[in-house]
C-alpha atoms as a PDB file:
ATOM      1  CA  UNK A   1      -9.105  17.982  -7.585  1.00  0.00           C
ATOM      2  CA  UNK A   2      -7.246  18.702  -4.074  1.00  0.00           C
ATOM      3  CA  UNK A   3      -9.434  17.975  -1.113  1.00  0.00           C
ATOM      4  CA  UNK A   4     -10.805  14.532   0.481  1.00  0.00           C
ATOM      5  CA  UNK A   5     -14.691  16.222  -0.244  1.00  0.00           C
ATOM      6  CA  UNK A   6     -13.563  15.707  -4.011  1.00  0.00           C
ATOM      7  CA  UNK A   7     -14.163  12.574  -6.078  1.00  0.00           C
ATOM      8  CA  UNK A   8     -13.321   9.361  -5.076  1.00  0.00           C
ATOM      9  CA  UNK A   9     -12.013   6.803  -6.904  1.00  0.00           C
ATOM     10  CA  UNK A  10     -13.174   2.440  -5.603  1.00  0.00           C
ATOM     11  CA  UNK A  11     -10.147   0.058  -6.676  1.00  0.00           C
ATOM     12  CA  UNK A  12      -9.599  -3.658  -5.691  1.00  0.00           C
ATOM     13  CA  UNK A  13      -7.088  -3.228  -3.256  1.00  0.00           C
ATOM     14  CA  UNK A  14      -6.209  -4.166   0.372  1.00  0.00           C
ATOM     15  CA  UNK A  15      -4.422  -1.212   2.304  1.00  0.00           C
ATOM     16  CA  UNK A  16      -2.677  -0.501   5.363  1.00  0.00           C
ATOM     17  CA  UNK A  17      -1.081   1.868   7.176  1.00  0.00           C
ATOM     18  CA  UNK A  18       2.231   0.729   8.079  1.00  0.00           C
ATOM     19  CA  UNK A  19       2.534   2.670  11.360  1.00  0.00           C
ATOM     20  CA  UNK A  20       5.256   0.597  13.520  1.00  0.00           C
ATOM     21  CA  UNK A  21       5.546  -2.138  11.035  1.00  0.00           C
ATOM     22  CA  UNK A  22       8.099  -0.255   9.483  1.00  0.00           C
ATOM     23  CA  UNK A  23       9.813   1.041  12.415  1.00  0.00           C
ATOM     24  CA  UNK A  24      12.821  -1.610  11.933  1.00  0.00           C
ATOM     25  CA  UNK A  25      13.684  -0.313   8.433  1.00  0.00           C
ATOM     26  CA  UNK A  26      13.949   3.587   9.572  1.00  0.00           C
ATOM     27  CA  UNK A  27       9.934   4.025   9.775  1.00  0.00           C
ATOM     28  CA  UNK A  28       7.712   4.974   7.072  1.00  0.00           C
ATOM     29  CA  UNK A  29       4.969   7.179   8.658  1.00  0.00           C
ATOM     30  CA  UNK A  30       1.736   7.014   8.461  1.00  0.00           C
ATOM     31  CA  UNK A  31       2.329   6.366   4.664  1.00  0.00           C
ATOM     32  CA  UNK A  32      -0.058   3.586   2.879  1.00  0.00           C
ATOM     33  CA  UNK A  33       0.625   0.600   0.757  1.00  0.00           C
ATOM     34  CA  UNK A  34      -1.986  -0.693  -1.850  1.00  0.00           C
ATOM     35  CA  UNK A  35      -2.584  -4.606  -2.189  1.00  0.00           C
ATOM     36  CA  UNK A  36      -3.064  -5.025  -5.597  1.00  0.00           C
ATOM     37  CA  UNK A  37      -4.320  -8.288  -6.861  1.00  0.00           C
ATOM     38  CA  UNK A  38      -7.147 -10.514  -8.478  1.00  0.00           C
ATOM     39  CA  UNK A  39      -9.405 -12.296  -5.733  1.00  0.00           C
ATOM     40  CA  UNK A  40      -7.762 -15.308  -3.987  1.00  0.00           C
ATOM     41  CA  UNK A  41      -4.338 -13.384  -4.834  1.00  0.00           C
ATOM     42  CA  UNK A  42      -3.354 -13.053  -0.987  1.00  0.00           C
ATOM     43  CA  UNK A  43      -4.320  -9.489  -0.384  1.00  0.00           C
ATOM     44  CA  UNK A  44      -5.815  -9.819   2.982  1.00  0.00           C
ATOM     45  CA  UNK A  45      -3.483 -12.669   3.960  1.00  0.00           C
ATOM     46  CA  UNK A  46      -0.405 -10.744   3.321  1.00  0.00           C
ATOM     47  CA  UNK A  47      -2.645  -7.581   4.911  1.00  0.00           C
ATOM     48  CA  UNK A  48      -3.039  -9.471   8.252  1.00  0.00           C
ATOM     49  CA  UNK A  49       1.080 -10.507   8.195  1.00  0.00           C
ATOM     50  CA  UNK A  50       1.906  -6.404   7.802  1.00  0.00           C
ATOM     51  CA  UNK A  51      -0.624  -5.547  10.671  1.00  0.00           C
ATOM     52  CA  UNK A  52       0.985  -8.555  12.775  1.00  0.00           C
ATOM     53  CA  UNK A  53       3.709  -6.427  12.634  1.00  0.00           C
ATOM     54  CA  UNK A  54       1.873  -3.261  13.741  1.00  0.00           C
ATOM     55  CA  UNK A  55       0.337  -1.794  10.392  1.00  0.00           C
ATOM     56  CA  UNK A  56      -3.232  -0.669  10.809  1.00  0.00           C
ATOM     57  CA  UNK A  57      -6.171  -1.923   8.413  1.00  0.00           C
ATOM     58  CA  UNK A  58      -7.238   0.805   6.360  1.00  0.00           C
ATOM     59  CA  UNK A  59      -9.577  -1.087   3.941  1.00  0.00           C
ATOM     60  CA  UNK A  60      -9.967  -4.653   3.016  1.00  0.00           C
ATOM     61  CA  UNK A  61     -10.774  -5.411  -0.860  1.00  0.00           C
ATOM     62  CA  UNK A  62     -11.779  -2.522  -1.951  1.00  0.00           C
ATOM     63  CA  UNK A  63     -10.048   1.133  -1.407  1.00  0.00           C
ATOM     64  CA  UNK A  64     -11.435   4.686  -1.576  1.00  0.00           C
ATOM     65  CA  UNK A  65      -8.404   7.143  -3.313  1.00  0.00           C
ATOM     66  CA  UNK A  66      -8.723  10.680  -3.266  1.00  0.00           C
ATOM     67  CA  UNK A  67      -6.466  13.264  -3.426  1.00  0.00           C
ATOM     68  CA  UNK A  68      -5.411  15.551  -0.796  1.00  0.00           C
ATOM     69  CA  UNK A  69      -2.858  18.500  -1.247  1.00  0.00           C
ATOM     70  CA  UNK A  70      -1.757  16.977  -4.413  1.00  0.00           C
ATOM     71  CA  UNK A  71      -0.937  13.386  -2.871  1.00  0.00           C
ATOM     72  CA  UNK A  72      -2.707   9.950  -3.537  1.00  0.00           C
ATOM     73  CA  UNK A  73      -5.304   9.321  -0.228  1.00  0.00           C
ATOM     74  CA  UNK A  74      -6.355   6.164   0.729  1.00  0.00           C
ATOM     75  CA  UNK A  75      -9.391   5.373   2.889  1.00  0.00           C
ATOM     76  CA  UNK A  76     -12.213   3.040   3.517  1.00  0.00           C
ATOM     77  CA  UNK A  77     -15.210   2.738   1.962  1.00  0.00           C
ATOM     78  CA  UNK A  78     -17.978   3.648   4.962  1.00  0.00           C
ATOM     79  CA  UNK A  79     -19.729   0.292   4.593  1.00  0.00           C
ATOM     80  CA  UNK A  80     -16.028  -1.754   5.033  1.00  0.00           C
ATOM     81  CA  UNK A  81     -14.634   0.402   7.821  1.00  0.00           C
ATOM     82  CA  UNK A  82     -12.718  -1.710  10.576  1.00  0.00           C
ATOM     83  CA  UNK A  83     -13.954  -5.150   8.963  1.00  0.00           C
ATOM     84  CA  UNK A  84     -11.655  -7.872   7.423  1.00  0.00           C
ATOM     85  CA  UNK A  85     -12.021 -11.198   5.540  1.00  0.00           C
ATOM     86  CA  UNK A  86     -10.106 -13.589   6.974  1.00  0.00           C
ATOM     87  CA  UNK A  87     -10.540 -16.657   4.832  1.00  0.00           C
ATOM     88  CA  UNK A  88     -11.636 -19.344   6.879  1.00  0.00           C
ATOM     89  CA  UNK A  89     -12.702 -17.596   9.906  1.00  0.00           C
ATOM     90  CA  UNK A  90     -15.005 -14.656   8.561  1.00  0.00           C
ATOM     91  CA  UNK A  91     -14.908 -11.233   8.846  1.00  0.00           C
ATOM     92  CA  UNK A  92     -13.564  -9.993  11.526  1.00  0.00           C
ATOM     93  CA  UNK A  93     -13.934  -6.555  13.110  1.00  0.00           C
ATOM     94  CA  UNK A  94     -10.519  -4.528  13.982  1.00  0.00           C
ATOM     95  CA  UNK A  95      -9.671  -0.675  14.742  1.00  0.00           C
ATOM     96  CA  UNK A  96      -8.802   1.423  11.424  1.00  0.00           C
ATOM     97  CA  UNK A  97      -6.536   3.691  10.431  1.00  0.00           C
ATOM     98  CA  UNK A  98      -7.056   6.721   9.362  1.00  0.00           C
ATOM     99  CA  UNK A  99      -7.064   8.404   5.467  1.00  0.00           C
ATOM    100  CA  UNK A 100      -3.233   8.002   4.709  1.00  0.00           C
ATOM    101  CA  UNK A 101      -1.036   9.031   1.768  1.00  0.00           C
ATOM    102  CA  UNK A 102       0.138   6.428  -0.534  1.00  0.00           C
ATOM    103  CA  UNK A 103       3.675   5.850  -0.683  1.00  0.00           C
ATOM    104  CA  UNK A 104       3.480   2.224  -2.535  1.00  0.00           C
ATOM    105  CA  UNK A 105       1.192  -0.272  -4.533  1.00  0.00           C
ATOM    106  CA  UNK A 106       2.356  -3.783  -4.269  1.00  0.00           C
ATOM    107  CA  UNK A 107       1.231  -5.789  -7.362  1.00  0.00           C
ATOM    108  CA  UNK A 108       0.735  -9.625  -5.777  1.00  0.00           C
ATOM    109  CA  UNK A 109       1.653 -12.025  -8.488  1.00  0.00           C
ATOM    110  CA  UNK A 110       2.351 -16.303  -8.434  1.00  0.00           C
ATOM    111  CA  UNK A 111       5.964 -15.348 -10.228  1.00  0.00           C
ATOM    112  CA  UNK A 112       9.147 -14.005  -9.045  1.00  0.00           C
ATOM    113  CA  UNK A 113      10.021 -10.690  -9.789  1.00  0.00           C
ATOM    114  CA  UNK A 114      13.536  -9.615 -11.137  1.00  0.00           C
ATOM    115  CA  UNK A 115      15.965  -9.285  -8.404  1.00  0.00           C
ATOM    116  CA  UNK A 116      16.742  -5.609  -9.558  1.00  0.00           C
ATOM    117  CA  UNK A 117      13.626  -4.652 -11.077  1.00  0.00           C
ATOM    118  CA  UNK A 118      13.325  -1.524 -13.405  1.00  0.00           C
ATOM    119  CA  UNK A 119      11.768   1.681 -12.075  1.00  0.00           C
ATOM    120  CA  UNK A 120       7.926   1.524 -12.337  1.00  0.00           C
ATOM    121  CA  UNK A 121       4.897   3.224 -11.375  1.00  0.00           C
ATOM    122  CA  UNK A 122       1.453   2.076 -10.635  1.00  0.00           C
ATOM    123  CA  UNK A 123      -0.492   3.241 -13.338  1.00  0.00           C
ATOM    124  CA  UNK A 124      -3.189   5.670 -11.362  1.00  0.00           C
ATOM    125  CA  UNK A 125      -6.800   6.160 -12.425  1.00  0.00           C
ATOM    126  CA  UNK A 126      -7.116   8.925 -15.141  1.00  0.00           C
ATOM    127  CA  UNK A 127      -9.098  10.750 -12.370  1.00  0.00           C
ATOM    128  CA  UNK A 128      -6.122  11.559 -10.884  1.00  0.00           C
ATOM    129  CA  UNK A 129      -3.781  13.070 -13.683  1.00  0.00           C
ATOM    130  CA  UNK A 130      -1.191  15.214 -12.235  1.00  0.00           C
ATOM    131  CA  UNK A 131      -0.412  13.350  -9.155  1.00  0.00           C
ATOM    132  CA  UNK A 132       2.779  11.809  -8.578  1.00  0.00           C
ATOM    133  CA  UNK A 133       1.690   7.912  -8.784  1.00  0.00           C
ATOM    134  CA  UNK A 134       3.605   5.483  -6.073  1.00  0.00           C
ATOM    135  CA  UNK A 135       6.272   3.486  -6.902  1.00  0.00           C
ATOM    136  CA  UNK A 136       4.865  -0.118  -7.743  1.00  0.00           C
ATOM    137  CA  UNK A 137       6.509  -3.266  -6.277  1.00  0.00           C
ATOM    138  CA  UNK A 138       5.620  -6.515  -7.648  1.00  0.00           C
ATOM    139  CA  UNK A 139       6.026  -9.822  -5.541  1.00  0.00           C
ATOM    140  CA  UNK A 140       4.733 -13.192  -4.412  1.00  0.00           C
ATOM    141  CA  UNK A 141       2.254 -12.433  -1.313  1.00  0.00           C
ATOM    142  CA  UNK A 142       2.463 -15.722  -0.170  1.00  0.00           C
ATOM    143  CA  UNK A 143       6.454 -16.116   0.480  1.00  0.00           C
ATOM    144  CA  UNK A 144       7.371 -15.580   4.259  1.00  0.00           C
ATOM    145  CA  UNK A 145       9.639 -12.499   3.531  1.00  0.00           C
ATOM    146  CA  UNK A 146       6.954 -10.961   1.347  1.00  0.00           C
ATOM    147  CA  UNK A 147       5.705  -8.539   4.169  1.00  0.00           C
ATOM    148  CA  UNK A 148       9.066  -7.229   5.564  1.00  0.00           C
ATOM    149  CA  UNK A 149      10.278  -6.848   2.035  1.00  0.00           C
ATOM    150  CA  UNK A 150       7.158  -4.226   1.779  1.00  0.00           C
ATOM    151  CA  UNK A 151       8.423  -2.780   4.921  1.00  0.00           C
ATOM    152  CA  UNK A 152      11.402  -1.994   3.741  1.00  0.00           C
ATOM    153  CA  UNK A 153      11.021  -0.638   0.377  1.00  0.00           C
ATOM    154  CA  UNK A 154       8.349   1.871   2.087  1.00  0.00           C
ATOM    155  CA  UNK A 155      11.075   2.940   4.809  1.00  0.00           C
ATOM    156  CA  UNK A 156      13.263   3.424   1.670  1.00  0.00           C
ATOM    157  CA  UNK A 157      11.194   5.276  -0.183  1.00  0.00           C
ATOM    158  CA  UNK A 158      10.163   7.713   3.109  1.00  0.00           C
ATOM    159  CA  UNK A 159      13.422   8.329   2.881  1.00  0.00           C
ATOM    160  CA  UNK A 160      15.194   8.735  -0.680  1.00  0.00           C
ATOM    161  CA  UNK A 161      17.295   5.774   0.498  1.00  0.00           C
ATOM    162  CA  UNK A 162      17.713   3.409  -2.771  1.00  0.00           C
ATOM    163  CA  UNK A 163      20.522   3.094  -4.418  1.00  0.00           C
ATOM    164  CA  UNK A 164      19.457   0.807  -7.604  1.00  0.00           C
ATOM    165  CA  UNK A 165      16.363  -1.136  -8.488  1.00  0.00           C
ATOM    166  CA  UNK A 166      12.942  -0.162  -7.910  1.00  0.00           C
ATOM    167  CA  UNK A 167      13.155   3.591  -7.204  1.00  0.00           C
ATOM    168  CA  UNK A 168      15.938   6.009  -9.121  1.00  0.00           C
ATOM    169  CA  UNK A 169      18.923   7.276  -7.448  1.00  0.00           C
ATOM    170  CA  UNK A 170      18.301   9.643  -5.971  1.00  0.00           C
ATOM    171  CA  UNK A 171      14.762   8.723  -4.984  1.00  0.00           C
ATOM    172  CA  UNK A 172      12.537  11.291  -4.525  1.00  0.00           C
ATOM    173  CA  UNK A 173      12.075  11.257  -0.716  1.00  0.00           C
ATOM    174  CA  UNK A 174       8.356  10.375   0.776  1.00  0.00           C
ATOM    175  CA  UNK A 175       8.675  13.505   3.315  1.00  0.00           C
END
C-alpha cells in the first residue's frame, strides 16, 4: 500500500497540523500529531490549545490514515472536514489542513507519565505493516504545559534532536 487512493484506515483520534505552533521549538513542518484518547479524554480541548498556537485542524474525533510514499498520512474524514466539537459551544466550523505525515501520537491519560519515559511506539493498525510507526508520547491533556510539551517533542523529533527519553539517541530525524 503506497498512495492516498489506497485503503484507509478510521481511528479515534483528534489531529493537527502543527504548522507555526511549533515554530518556537525549531519548527516541525507540516508534520501531524494524533490525539489519542477515550471520549471526554481532552482531545479536542487540548486540539483547540495547539491550534491557539497556530496548528491547523486536520480532523476532530475521528482520523483517516493512509499511507503515502511509505509514511503514516493523516486526513479528514469528508463528512468532518473543517468542523470541531467544542464542548459547550457546538461545533464549530474552521479552515483545515491538509493530508499531513505523522510524526507523533500523543496518548491523553488522567496520570503522570515518567519524567524520562522509555522509547515507545504507537502501535499502528496491522493495515499498515511496514511503516515506520510515530513515536508515542503519553501525557495529561488537561495540564497547562501539555500543548507546548507536544510542540516540542515534534520539533525534536523533525530534527533528530533528543538526547534521552522518549526517542533514541540518535533519533531518527523527521526530514
Amino acid at each position: 500500500m503506497d498512495s492516498d487512493t489506497a485503503d484507509r484506515h478510521l481511528v479515534h483520534a483528534t489531529s493537527v497540523a502543527l504548522a507555526h505552533a511549533a515554530g518556537n521549538f525549531g519548527g516541525a513542518g507540516n508534520a501531524a500529531v494524533l490525539l489519542l484518547g477515550e471520549s471526554g479524554a481532552g482531545k479536542s480541548d487540548l486540539g483547540l490549545r495547539l491550534i491557539a498556537m497556530g496548528a491547523q485542524l486536520i480532523a476532530d474525533d475521528q482520523t483517516s490514515l493512509f499511507v503515502r510514499d511509505q509514511r503514516l498520512y493523516a486526513s479528514a474524514p469528508p463528512a468532518l472536514l473543517g468542523q470541531m466539537e467544542i464542548r459547550g459551544a457546538g461545533i464549530v466550523k474552521m479552515d483545515a489542513a491538509t493530508p499531513a505525515p505523522v510524526i507523533l501520537a500523543v496518548k491523553l491519560q488522567k496520570e503522570a507519565p515518567p519524567r524520562l519515559p522509555e522509547p515507545e511506539t504507537w502501535p499502528l493498525p496491522p493495515a499498515f505493516s511496514g511503516i515506520n510507526p510515530p513515536v508515542l508520547l503519553r501525557l495529561c491533556p488537561f495540564e497547562s504545559s501539555a500543548p507546548a510539551k507536544i510542540a516540542a517533542v515534534a520539533a525534536a523529533l523533525y530534527r533528530g534532536g533528543f538526547a534521552a527519553g522518549l526517542a533514541e539517541p540518535p533519533s531518527r530525524s523527521f526530514l
